[in-house]
C-alpha atoms as a PDB file:
ATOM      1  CA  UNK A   1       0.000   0.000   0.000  1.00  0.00           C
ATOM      2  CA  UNK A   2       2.535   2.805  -1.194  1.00  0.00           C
ATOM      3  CA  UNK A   3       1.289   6.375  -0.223  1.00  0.00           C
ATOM      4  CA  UNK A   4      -1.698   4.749   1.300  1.00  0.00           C
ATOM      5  CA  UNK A   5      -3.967   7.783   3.255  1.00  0.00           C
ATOM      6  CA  UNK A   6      -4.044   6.634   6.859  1.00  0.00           C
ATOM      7  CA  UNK A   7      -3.934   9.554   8.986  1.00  0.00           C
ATOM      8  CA  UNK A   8      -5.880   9.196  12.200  1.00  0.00           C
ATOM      9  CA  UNK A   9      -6.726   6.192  11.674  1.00  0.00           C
ATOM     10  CA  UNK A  10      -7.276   3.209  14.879  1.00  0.00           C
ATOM     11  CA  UNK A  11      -4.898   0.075  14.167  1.00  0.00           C
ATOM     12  CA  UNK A  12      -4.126  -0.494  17.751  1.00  0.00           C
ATOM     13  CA  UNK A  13      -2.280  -3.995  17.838  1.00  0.00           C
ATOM     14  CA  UNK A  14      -2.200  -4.662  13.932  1.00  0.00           C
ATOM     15  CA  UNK A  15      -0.289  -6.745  11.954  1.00  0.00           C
ATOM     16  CA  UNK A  16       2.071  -4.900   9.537  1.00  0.00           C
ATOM     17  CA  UNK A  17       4.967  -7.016   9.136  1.00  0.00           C
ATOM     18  CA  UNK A  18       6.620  -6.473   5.914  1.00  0.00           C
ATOM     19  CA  UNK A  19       4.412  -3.886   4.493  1.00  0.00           C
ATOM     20  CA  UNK A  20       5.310  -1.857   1.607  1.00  0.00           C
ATOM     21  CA  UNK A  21       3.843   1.559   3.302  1.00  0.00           C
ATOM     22  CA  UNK A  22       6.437   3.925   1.732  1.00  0.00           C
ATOM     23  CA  UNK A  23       5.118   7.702   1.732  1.00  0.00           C
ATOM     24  CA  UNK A  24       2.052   6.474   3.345  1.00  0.00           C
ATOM     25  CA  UNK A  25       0.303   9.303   5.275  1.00  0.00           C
ATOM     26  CA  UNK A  26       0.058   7.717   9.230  1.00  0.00           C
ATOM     27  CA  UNK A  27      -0.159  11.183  11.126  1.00  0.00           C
ATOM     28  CA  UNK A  28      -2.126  10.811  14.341  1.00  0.00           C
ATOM     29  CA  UNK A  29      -3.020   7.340  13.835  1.00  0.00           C
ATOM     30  CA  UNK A  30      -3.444   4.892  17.309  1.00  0.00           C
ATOM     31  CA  UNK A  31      -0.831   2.266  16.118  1.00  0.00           C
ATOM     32  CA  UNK A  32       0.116   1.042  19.804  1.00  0.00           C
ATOM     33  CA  UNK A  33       1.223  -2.305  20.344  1.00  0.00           C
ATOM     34  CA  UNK A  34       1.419  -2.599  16.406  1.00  0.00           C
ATOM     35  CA  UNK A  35       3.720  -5.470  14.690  1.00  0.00           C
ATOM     36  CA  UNK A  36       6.049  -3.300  12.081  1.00  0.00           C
ATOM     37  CA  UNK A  37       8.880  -5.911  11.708  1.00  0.00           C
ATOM     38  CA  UNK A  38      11.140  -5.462   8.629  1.00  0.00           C
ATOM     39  CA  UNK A  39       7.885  -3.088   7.030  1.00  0.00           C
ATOM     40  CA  UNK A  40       9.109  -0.513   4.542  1.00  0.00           C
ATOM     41  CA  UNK A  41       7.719   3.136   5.589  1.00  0.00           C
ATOM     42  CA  UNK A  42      10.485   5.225   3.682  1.00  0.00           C
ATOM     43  CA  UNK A  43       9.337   9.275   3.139  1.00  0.00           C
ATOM     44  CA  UNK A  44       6.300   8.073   5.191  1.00  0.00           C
ATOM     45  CA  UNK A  45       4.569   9.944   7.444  1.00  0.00           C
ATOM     46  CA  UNK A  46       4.021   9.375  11.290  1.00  0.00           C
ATOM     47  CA  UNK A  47       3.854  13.048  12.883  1.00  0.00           C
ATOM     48  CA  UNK A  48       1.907  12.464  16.151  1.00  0.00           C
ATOM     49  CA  UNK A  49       1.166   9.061  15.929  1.00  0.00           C
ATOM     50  CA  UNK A  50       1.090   6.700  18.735  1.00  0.00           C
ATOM     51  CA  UNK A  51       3.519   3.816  18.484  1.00  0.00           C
ATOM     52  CA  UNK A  52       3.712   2.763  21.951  1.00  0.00           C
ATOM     53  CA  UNK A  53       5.020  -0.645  22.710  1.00  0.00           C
ATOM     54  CA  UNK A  54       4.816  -1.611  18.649  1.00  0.00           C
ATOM     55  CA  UNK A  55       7.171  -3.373  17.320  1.00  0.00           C
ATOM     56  CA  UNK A  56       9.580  -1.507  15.138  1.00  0.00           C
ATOM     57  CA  UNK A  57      12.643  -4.177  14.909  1.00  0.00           C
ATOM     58  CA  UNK A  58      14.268  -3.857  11.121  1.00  0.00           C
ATOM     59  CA  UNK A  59      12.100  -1.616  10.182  1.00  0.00           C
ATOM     60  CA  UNK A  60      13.125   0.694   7.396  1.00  0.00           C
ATOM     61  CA  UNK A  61      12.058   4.289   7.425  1.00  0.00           C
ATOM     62  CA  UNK A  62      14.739   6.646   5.919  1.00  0.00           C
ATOM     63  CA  UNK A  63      13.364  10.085   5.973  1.00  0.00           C
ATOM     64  CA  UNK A  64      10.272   9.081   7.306  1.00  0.00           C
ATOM     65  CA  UNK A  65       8.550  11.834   9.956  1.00  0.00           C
ATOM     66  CA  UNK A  66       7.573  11.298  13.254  1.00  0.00           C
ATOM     67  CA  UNK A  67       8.098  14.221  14.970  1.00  0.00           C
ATOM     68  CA  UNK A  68       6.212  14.440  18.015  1.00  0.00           C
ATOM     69  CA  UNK A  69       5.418  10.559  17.855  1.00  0.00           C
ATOM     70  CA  UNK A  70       4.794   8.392  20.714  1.00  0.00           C
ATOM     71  CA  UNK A  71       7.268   5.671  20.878  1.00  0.00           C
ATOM     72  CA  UNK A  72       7.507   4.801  24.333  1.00  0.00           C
ATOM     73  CA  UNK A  73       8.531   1.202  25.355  1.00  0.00           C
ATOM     74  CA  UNK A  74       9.111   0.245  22.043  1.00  0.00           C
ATOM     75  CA  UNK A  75      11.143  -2.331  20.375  1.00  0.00           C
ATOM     76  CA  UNK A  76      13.200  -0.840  17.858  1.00  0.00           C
ATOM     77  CA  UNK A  77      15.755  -3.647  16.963  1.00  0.00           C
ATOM     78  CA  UNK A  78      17.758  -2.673  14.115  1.00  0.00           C
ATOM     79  CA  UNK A  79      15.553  -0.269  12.700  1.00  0.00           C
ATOM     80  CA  UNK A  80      16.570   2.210  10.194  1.00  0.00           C
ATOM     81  CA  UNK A  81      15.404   5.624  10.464  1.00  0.00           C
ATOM     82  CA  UNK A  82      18.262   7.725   8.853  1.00  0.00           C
ATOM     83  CA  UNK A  83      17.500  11.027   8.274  1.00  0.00           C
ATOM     84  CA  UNK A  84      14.427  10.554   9.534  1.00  0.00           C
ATOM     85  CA  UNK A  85      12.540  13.611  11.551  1.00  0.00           C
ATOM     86  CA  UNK A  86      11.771  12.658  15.180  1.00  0.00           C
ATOM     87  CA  UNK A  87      12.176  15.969  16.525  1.00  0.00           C
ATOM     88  CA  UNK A  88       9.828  16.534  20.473  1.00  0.00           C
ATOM     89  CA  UNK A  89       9.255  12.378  20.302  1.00  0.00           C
ATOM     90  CA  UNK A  90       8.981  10.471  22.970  1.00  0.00           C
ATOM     91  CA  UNK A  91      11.135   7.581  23.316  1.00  0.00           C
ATOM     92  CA  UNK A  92      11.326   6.382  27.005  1.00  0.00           C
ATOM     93  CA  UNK A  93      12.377   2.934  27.856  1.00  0.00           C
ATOM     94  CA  UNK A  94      12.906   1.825  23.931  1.00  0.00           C
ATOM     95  CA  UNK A  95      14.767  -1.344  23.236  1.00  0.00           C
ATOM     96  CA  UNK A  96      16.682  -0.301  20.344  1.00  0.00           C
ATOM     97  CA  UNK A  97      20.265  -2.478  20.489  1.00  0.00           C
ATOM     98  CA  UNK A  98      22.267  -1.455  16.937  1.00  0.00           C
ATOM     99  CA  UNK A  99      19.478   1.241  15.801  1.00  0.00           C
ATOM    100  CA  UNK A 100      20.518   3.112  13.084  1.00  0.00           C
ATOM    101  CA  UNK A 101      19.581   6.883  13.287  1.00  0.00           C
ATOM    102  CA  UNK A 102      22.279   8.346  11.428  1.00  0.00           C
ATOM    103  CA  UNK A 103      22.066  11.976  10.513  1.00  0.00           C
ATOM    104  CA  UNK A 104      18.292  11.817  12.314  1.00  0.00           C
ATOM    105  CA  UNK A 105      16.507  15.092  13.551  1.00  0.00           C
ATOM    106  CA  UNK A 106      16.418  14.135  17.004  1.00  0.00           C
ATOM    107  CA  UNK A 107      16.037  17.463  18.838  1.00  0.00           C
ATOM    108  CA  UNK A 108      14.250  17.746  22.209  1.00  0.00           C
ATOM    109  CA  UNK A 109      13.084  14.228  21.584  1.00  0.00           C
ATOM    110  CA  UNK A 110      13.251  11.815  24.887  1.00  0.00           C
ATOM    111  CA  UNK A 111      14.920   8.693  24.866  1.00  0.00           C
ATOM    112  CA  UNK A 112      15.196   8.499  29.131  1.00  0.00           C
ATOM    113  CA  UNK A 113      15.744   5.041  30.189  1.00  0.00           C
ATOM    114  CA  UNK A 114      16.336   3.434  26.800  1.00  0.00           C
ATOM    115  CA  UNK A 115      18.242   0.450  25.680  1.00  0.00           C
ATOM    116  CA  UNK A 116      20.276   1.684  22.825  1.00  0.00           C
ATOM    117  CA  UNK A 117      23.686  -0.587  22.825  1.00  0.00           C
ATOM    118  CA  UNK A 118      25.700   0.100  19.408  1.00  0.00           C
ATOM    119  CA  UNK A 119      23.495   2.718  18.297  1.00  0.00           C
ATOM    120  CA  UNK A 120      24.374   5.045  15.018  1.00  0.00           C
ATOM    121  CA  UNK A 121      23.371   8.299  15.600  1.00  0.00           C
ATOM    122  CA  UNK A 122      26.556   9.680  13.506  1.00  0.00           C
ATOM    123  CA  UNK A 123      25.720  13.358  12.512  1.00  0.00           C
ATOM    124  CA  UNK A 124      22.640  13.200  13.898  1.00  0.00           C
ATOM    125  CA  UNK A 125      20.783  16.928  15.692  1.00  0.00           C
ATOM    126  CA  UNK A 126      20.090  15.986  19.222  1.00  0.00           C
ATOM    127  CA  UNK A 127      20.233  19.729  20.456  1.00  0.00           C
ATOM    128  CA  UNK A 128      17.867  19.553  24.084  1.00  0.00           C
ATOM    129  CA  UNK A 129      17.493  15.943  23.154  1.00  0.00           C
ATOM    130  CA  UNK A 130      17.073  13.479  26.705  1.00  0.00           C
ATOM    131  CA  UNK A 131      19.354  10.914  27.134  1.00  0.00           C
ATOM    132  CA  UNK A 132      19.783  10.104  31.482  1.00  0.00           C
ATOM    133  CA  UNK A 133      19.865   6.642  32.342  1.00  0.00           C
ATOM    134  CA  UNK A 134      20.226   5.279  28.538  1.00  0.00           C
ATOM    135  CA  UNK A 135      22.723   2.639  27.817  1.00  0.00           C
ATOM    136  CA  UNK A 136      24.618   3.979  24.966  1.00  0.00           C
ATOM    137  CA  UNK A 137      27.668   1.860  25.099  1.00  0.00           C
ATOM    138  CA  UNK A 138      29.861   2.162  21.617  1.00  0.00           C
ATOM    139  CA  UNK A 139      27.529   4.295  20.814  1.00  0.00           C
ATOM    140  CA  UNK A 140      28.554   6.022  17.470  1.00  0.00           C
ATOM    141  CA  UNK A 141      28.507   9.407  17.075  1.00  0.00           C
ATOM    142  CA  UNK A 142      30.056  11.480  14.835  1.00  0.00           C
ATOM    143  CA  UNK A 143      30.261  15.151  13.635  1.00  0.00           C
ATOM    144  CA  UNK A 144      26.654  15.884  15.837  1.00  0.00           C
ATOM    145  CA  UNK A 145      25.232  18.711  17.387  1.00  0.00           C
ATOM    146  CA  UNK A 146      23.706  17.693  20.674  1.00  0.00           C
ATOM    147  CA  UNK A 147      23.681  21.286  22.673  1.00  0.00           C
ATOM    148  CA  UNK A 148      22.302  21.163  26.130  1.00  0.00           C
ATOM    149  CA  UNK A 149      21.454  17.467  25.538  1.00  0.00           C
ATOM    150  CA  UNK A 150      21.474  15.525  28.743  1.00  0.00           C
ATOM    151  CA  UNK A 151      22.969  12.330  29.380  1.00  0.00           C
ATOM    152  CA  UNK A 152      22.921  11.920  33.487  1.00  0.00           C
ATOM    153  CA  UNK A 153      24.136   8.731  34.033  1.00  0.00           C
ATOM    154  CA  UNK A 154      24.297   7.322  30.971  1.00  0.00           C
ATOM    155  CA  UNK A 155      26.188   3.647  30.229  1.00  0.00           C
ATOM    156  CA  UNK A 156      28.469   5.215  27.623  1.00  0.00           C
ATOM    157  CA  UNK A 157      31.388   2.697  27.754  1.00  0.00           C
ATOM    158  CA  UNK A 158      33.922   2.689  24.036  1.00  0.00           C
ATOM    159  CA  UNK A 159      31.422   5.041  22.582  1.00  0.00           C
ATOM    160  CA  UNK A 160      32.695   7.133  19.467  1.00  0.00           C
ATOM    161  CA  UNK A 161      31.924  10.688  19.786  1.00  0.00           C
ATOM    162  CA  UNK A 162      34.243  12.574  17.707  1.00  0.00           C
ATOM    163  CA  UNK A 163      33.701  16.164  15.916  1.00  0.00           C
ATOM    164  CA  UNK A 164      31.053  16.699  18.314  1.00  0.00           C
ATOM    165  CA  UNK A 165      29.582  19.899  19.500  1.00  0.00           C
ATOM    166  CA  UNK A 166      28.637  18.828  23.202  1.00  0.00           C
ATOM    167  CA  UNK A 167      28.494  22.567  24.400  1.00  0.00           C
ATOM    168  CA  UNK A 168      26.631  22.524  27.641  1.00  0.00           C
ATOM    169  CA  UNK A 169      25.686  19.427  27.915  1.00  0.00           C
ATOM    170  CA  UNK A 170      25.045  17.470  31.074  1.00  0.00           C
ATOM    171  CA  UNK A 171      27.071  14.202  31.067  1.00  0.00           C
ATOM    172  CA  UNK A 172      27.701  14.326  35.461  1.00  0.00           C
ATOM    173  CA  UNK A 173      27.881  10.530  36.762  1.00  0.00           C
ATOM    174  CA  UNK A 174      27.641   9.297  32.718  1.00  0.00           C
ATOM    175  CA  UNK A 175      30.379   6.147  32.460  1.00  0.00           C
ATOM    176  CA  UNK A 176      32.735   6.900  29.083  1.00  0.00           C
ATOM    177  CA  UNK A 177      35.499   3.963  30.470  1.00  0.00           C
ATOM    178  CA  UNK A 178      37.401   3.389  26.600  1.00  0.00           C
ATOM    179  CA  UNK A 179      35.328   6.186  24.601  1.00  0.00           C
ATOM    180  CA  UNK A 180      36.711   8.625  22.149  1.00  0.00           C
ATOM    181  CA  UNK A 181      35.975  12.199  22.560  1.00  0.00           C
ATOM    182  CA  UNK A 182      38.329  14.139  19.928  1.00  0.00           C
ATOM    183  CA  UNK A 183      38.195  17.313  18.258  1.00  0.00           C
ATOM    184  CA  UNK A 184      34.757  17.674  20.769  1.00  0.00           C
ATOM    185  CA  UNK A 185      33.595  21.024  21.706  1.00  0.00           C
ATOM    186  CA  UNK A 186      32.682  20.867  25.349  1.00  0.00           C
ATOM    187  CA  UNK A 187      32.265  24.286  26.289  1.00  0.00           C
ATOM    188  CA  UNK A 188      30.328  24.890  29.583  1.00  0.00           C
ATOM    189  CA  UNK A 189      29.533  21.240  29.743  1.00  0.00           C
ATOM    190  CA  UNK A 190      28.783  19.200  33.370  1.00  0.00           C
ATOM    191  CA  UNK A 191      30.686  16.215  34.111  1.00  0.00           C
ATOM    192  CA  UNK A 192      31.270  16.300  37.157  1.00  0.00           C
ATOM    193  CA  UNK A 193      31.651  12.880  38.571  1.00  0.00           C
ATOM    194  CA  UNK A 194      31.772  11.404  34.985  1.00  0.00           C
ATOM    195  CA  UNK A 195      34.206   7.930  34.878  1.00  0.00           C
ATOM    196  CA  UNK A 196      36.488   8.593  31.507  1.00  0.00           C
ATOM    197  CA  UNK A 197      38.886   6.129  32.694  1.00  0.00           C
ATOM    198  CA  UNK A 198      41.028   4.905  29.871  1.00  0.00           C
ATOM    199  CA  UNK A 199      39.363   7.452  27.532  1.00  0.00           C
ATOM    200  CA  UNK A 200      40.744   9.606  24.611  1.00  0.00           C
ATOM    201  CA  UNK A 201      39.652  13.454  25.216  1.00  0.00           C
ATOM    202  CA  UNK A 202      42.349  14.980  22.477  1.00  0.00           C
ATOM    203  CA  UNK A 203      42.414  18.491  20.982  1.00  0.00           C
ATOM    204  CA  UNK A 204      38.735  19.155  22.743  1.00  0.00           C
ATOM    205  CA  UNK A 205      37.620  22.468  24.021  1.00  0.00           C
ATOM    206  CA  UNK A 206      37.053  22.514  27.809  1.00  0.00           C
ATOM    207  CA  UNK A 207      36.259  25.860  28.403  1.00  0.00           C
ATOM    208  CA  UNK A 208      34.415  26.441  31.752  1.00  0.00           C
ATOM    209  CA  UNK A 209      33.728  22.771  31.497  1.00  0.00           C
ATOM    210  CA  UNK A 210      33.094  21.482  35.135  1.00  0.00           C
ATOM    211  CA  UNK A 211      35.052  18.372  35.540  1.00  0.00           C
ATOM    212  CA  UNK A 212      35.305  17.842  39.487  1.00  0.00           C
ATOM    213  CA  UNK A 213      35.574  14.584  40.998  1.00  0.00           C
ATOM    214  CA  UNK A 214      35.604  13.056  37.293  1.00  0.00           C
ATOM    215  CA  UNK A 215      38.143   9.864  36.890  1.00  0.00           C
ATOM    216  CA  UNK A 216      40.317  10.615  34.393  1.00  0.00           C
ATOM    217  CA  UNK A 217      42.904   7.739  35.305  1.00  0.00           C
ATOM    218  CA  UNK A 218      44.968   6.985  32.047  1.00  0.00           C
ATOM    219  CA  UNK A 219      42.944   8.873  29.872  1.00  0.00           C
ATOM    220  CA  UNK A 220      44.452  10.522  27.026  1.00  0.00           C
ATOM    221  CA  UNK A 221      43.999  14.398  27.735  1.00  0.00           C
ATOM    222  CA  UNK A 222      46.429  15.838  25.071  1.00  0.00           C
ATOM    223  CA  UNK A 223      46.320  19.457  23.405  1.00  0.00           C
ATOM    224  CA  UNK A 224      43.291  20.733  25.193  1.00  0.00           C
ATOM    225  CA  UNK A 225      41.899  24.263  24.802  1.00  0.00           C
ATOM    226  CA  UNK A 226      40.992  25.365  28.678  1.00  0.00           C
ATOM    227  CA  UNK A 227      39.677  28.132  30.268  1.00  0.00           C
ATOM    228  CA  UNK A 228      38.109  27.962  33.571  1.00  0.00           C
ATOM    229  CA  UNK A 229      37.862  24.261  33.739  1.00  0.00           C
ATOM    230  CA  UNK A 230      37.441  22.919  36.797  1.00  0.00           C
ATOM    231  CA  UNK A 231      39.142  19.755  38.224  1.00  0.00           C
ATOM    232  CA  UNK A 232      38.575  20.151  41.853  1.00  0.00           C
ATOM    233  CA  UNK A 233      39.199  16.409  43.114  1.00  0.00           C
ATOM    234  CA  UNK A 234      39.463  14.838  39.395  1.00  0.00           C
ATOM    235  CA  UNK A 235      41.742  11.624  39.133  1.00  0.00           C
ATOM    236  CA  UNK A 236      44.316  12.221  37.088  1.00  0.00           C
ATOM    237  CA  UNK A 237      46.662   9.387  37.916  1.00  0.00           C
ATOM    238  CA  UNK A 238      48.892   7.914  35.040  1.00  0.00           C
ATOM    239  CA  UNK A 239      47.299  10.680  32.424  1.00  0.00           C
ATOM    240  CA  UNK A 240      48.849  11.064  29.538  1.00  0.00           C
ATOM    241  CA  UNK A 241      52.388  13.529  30.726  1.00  0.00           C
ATOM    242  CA  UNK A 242      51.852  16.101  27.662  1.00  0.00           C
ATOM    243  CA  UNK A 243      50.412  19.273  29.401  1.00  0.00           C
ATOM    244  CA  UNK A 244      49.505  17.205  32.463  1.00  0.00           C
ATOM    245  CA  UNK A 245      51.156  20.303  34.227  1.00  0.00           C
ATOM    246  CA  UNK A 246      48.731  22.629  32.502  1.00  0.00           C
ATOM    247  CA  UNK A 247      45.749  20.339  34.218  1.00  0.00           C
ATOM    248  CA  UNK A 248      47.145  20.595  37.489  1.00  0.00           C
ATOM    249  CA  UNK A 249      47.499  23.968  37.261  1.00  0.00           C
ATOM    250  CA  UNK A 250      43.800  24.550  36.309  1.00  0.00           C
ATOM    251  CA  UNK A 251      42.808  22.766  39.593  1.00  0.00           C
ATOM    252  CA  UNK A 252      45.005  25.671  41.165  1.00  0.00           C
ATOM    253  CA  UNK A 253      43.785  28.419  39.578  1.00  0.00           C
ATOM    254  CA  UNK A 254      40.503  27.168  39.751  1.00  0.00           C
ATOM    255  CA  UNK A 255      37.510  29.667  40.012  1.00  0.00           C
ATOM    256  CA  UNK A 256      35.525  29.572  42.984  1.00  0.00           C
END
C-alpha cells in the first residue's frame, strides 16, 4: 500500500509485518502495540502518531517523519530511520540495540531510560534531546550537534563521539570507560563525577567545562583548549604527561 492515506486512523495492535507503506500518510493514527517488523515506511509519514510498545525491529524508514510521535517502550531492533525527523518524540524505555539513526533530527526528543547498545546516531541533531539513564555503550557518534542534551548517568562505555559539539551538555555521573571524545567542543559542559577512565579526550575544548571529581585515570587528555575548567578532586593518575602540568594547574587556579 505505497502512499496509502491513513492519517488518524485506529490500528491499535495490527499486523504490519513487511508492508510496503512507503510515503504512506500515518499522522495521528493509534498504532500502539502494532507489529512493524522489517515493514518498509520510507518518506512516510508518522507526525503524532502513537507507536507505543509496537514493534519496530528492522524496520526501514529513511526520511520518514515522526516528529512528536509516541514511541515509548518500544522495540526498535535494528531499525533504520536515517534522516528521519523525530524531533519533540517520545522515546522512554525503547529497546533499540544497533538502531541506526544516522544523521536523524532528534532534537528535544526523549529517549530516558532506553536500551540503545551500538546505536548510530553519527551526525545526527540531538540539540535539548534526553538521554539520562540510557545505555549507549559504543555508541557512534560522529560530527553531531547535541547542545544542552542531557545524558545523566548514561552507560556510555567505548562510545565514538568525535567532531562533536557537546556545548553545555550534562554528562555528570555518565560512564565513558574506553570512549573517544576528539576534536569535541565541550564548552560549559557538566561532568562532574563522569568515569572517563582509559578514555581519549584529544584536541577538545574545555572551556568552563566542570570536571570535578571526574576519573580521568589513564585517559588521554592531550592538546586541550581550557579556560576555567574545573578539576577540583578529578583523578588524574597515570594521564597522559603532555600538558599534564597545565591540568594541574587549572585545579590551582581554579575559580571559585
Amino acid at each position: 500500500m505505497p502512499e496509502a492515506q491513513l492519517a488518524g486512523c485506529r490500528a491499535r495492535g495490527a499486523v504490519w509485518d513487511s508492508a510496503l507503506l512507503k510515503g504512506s500518510d500515518l499522522s495521528g493514527a493509534d498504532l500502539r502495540e502494532g507489529q512493524f517488523n522489517k515493514a518498509l515506511l520510507e518518506s512516510a509519514n508518522l507526525d503524532e502518531a502513537s507507536l507505543v510498545r509496537a514493534d519496530l525491529s528492522s524496520m526501514y524508514g529513511i526520511n520518514a517523519q515522526l516528529n512528536g510521535c509516541d514511541l515509548r517502550e518500544s522495540r526498535m531492533e535494528q531499525v533504520v530511520l536515517n534522516n528521519a525527523q523525530l524531533r519533540g518524540s517520545k522515546l522512554q524505555n525503547v529497546q533499540g540495540p544497533k538502531a541506526c539513526l544516522w544523521g536523524a533530527d532528534l532534537r528535544q526528543a526523549n529517549f530516558s531510560g532506553s536500551k540503545l547498545f551500538n546505536v548510530r546516531f553519527g551526525p545526527a541533531r540531538l540539540d535539548s534531546a534526553q538521554l539520562a539513564d540510557c545505555d549507549l555503550r559504543r555508541m557512534n557518534l560522529l560530527q553531531a550537534q547535541a547542545h544542552q542534551a542531557n545524558f545523566t548517568g548514561s552507560k556510555m562505555n567505548e562510545a565514538l563521539v568525535n567532531d562533536s559539539v557537546l556545548t553545555q551538555c550534562d554528562l555528570s555521573k555518565a560512564t565513558l570507560r574506553r570512549s573517544h571524545l576528539a576534536r569535541c567542543d565541550l564548552e560549559g559542559a557538566d561532568l562532574q563525577g563522569a568515569d572517563m577512565m582509559n578514555s581519549r579526550l584529544t584536541k577538545a575544548r574545555l572551556v568552563g567545562t566542570d570536571l570535578r571529581g571526574a576519573n580521568l585515570y589513564c585517559a588521554e587528555v592531550t592538546k586541550l583548549v581550557m579556560g576555567e575548567t574545573r578539576l577540583a578532586r578529578a583523578n588524574l593518575d597515570c594521564t597522559s604527561l603532555e600538558r599534564r602540568e597545565h591540568l594541574v594547574e587549572e585545579i590551582n587556579h581554579e575559580p571559585q
